[in-house]
Protein backbone atom coordinates (compact mmCIF):
# COMPACT_ATOMS: atom_id res chain seq x y z
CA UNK A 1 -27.59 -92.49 -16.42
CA UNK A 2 -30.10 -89.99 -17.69
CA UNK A 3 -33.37 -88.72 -15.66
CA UNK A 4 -36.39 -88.43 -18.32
CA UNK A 5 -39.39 -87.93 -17.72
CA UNK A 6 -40.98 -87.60 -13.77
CA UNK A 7 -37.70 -88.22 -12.62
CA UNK A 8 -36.09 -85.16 -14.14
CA UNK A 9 -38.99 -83.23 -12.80
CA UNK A 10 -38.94 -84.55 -9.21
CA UNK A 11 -34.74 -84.00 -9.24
CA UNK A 12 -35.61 -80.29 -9.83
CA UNK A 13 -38.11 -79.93 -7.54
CA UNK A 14 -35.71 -81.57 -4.57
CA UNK A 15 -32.95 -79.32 -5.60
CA UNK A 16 -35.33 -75.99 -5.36
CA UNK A 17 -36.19 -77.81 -2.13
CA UNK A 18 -32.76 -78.02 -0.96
CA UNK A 19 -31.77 -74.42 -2.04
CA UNK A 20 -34.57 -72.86 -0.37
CA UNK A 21 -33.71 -74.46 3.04
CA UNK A 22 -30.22 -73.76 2.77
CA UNK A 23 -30.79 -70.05 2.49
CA UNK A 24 -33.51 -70.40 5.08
CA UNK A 25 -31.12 -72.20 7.78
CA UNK A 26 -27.89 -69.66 6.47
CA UNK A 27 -30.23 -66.55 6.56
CA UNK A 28 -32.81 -66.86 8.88
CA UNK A 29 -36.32 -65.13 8.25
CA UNK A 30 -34.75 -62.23 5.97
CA UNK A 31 -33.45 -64.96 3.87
CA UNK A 32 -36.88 -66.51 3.79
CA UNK A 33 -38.42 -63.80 2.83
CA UNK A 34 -35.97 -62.71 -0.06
CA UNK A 35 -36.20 -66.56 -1.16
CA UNK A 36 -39.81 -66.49 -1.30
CA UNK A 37 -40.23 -63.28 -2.99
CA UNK A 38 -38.71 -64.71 -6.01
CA UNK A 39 -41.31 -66.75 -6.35
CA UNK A 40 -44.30 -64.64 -5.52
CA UNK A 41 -45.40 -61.52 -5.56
CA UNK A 42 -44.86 -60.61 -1.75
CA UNK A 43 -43.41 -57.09 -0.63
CA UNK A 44 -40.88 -56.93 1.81
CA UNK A 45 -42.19 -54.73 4.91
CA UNK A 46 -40.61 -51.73 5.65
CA UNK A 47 -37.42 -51.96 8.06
CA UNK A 48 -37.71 -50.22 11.63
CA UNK A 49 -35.67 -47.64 10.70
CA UNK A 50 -38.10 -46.59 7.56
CA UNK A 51 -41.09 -46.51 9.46
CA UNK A 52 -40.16 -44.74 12.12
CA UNK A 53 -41.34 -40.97 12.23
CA UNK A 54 -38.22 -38.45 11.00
CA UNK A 55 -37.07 -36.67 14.86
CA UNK A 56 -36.32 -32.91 14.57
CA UNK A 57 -34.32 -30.62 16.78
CA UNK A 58 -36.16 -30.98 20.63
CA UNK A 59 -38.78 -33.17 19.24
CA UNK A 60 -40.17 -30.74 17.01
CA UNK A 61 -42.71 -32.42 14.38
CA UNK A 62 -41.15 -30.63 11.32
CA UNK A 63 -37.67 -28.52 10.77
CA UNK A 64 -36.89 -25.29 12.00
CA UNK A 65 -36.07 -22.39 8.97
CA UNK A 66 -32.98 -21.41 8.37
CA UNK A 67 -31.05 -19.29 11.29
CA UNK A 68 -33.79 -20.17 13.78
CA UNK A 69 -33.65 -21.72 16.71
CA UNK A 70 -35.36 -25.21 17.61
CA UNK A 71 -37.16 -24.76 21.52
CA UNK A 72 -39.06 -26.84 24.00
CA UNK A 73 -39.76 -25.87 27.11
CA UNK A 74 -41.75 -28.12 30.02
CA UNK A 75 -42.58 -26.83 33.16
CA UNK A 76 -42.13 -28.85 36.08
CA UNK A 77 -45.04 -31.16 37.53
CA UNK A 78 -46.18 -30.87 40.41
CA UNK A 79 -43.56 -30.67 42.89
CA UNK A 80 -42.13 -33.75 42.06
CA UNK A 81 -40.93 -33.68 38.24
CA UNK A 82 -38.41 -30.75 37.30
CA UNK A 83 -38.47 -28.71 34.38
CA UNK A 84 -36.64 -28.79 30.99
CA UNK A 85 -35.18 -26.17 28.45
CA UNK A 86 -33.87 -27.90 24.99
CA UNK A 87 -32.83 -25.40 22.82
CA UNK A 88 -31.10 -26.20 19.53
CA UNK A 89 -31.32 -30.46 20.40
CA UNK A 90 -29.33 -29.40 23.91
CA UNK A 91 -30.56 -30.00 27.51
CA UNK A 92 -29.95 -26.58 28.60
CA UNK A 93 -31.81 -27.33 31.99
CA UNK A 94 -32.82 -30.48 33.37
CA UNK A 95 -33.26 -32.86 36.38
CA UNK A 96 -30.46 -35.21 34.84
CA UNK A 97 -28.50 -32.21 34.65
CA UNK A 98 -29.20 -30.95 38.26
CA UNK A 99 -29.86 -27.61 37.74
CA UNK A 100 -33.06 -26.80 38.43
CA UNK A 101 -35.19 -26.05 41.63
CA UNK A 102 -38.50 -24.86 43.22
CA UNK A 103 -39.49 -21.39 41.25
CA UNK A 104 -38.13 -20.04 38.41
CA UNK A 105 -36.04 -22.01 35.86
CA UNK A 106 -34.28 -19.76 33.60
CA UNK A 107 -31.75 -19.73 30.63
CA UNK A 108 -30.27 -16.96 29.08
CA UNK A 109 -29.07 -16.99 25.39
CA UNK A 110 -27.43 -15.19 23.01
CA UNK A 111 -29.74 -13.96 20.08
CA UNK A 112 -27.50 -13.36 17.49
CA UNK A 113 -25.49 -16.33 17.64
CA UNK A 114 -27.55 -18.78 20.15
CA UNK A 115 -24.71 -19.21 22.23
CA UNK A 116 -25.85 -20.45 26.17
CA UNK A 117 -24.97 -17.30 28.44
CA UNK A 118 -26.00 -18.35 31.89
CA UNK A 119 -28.74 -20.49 33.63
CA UNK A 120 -29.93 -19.96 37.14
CA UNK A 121 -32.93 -21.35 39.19
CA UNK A 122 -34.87 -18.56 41.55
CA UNK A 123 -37.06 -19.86 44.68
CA UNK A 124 -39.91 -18.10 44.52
CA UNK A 125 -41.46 -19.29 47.88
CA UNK A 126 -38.65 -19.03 50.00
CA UNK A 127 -36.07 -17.19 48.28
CA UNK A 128 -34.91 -13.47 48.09
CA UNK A 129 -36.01 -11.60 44.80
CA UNK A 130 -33.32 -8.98 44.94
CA UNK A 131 -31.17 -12.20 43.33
CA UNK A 132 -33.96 -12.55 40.45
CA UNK A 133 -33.84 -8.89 40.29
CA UNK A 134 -30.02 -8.26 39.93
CA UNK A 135 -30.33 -11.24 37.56
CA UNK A 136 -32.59 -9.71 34.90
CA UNK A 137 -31.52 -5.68 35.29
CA UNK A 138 -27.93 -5.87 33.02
CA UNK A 139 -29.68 -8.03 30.16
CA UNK A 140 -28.06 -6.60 27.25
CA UNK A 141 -30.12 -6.09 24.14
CA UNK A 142 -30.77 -8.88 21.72
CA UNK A 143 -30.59 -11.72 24.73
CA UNK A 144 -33.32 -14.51 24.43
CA UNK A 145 -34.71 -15.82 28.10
CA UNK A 146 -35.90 -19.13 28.61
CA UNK A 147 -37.97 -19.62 31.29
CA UNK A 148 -39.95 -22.63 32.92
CA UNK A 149 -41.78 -22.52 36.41
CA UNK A 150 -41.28 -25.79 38.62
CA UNK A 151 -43.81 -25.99 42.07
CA UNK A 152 -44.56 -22.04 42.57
CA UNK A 153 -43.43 -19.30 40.44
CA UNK A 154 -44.97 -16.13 42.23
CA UNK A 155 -45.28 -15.77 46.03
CA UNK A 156 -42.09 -14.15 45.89
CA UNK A 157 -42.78 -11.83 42.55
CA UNK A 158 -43.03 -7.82 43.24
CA UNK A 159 -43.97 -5.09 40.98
CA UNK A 160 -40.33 -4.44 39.55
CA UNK A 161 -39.68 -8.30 39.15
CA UNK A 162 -43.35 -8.65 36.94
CA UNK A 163 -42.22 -5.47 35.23
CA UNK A 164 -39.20 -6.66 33.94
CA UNK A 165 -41.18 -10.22 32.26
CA UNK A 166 -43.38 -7.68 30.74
CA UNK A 167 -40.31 -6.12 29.22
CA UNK A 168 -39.35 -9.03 27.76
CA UNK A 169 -42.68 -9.37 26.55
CA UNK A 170 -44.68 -11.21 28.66
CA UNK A 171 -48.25 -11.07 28.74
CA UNK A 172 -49.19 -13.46 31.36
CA UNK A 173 -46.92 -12.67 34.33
CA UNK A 174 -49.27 -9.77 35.67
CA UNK A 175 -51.40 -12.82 36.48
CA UNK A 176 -48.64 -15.44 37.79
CA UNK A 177 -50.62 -16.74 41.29
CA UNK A 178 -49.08 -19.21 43.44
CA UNK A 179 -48.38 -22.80 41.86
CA UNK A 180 -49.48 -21.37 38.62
CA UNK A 181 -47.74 -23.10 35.86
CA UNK A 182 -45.75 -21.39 33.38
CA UNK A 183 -43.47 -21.46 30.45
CA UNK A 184 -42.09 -18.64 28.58
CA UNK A 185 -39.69 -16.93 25.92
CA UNK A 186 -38.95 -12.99 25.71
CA UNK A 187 -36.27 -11.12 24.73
CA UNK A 188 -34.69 -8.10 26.00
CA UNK A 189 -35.72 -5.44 23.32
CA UNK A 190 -38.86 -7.22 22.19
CA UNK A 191 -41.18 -4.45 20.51
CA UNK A 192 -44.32 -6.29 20.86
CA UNK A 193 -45.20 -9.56 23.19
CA UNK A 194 -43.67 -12.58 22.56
CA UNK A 195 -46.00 -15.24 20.96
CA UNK A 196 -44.03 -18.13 23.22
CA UNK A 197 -46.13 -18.08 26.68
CA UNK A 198 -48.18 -20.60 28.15
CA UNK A 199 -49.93 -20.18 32.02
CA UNK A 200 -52.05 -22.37 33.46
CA UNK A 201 -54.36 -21.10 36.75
CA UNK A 202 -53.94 -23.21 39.62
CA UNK A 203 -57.34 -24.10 40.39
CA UNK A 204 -58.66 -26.61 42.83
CA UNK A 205 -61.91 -27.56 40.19
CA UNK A 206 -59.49 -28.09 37.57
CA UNK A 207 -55.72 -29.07 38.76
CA UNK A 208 -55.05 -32.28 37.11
CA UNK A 209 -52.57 -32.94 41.11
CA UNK A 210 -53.94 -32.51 44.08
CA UNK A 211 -52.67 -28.81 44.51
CA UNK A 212 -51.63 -27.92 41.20
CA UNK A 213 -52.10 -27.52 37.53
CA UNK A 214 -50.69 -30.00 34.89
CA UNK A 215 -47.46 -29.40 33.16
CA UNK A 216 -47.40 -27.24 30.45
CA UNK A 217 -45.69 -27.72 27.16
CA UNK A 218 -44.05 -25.60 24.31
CA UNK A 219 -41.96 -25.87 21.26
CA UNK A 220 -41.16 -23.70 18.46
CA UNK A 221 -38.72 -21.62 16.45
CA UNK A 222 -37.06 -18.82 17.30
CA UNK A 223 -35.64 -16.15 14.24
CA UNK A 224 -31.70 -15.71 15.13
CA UNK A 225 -31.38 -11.56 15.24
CA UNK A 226 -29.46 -9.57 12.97
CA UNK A 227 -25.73 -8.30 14.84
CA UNK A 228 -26.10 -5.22 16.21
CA UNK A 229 -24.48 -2.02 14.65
CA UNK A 230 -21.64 -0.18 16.26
């Protein structure tokens, strides 16, 4: 028996019916979507994956240059939340990784081929400064230190210690008061001062907790230098 007429168009209609619940009950709301933009003019919306922002190296916004190195350094907060050093997408100092403490936070790397040296926390309340200082005297030429401040970074500090920052070409350690926060990157060698240093004053008319500063934040890229001649 032949359909004609309003038959033959109500037939096609219950099939288009039937297909498009099929797919929706076989695909779920993808399907439905697919199915229905064949028949209008609907776009699909971008996945999660295509609308989420690109990450970099350490949460940079955009890509380091070639044979640089991708940085972020946080100092700690308050005395409650430790610092960090990511360098090159690596947790080079961390709470999680339990090596840091009350003072300074420091990492030493190579600067030729970015390789982690050493890393070694400094109390700078309590602690001795002859360790900070036997730390930072061999520094051989070329290496890149990392350096974050967690609770205070000074009481301890003497004229030889703030000498050898300004070495490495800080600017701001000459100032560094008690509970001042600080983050910083020099270099043994460093002609002029480095352009990676952050301080904030402890001050009780602008500390963000009761008794110190806010935490300070800094990212960036670091040029990879040249191997040293024999």
């Amino acid at each position: 028996m032949r359909l004609t007429g309003p038959l033959r168009a109500a037939a096609v209609l219950l099939l288009i019916g039937l297909m498009w619940l099929l797919a929706n009950t076989f695909f779920g709301k993808e399907g439905s979507a697919s199915v229905t933009s064949l028949f209008g003019d609907t776009k699909a919306e971008p996945t999660p994956s295509e609308s989420r922002p690109r990450r970099y190296k350490c949460g940079l916004s955009a890509p380091c240059p070639p044979k640089h190195l991708a940085f972020r350094l946080v100092s700690g907060a308050a005395n409650v939340i430790g610092p960090k050093i990511c360098l090159e997408d690596k947790i080079l100092v961390s709470s999680v990784r339990n090596n840091v403490g009350r003072g300074l936070n420091i990492a030493l790397v190579n600067g030729v081929t970015g390789e982690l040296l050493a890393t070694k926390n400094f109390d700078m309340w309590a602690g001795d400064v002859s360790d900070l200082l036997k730390f930072l005297r061999p520094l051989h030429e070329g290496t890149l230190v990392f350096v974050a401040s967690f609770d205070d970074a000074a009481t301890k500090m003497n004229d030889e210690s703030r000498r050898l920052f300004e070495e490495l070409g800080s600017s701001a350690v000459k100032e560094l008061a008690f509970r001042d926060s600080w983050v910083f990157v020099g270099a043994k060698g460093i002609e002029n001062k480095s352009p990676f240093e952050q301080r904030m004053k402890n001050s009780k008319n602008s500390n963000k907790y009761e008794g110190w500063p806010e935490s300070l934040e800094m990212d960036g890229c670091i040029p990879l230098r040249p191997p040293l001649e024999a």
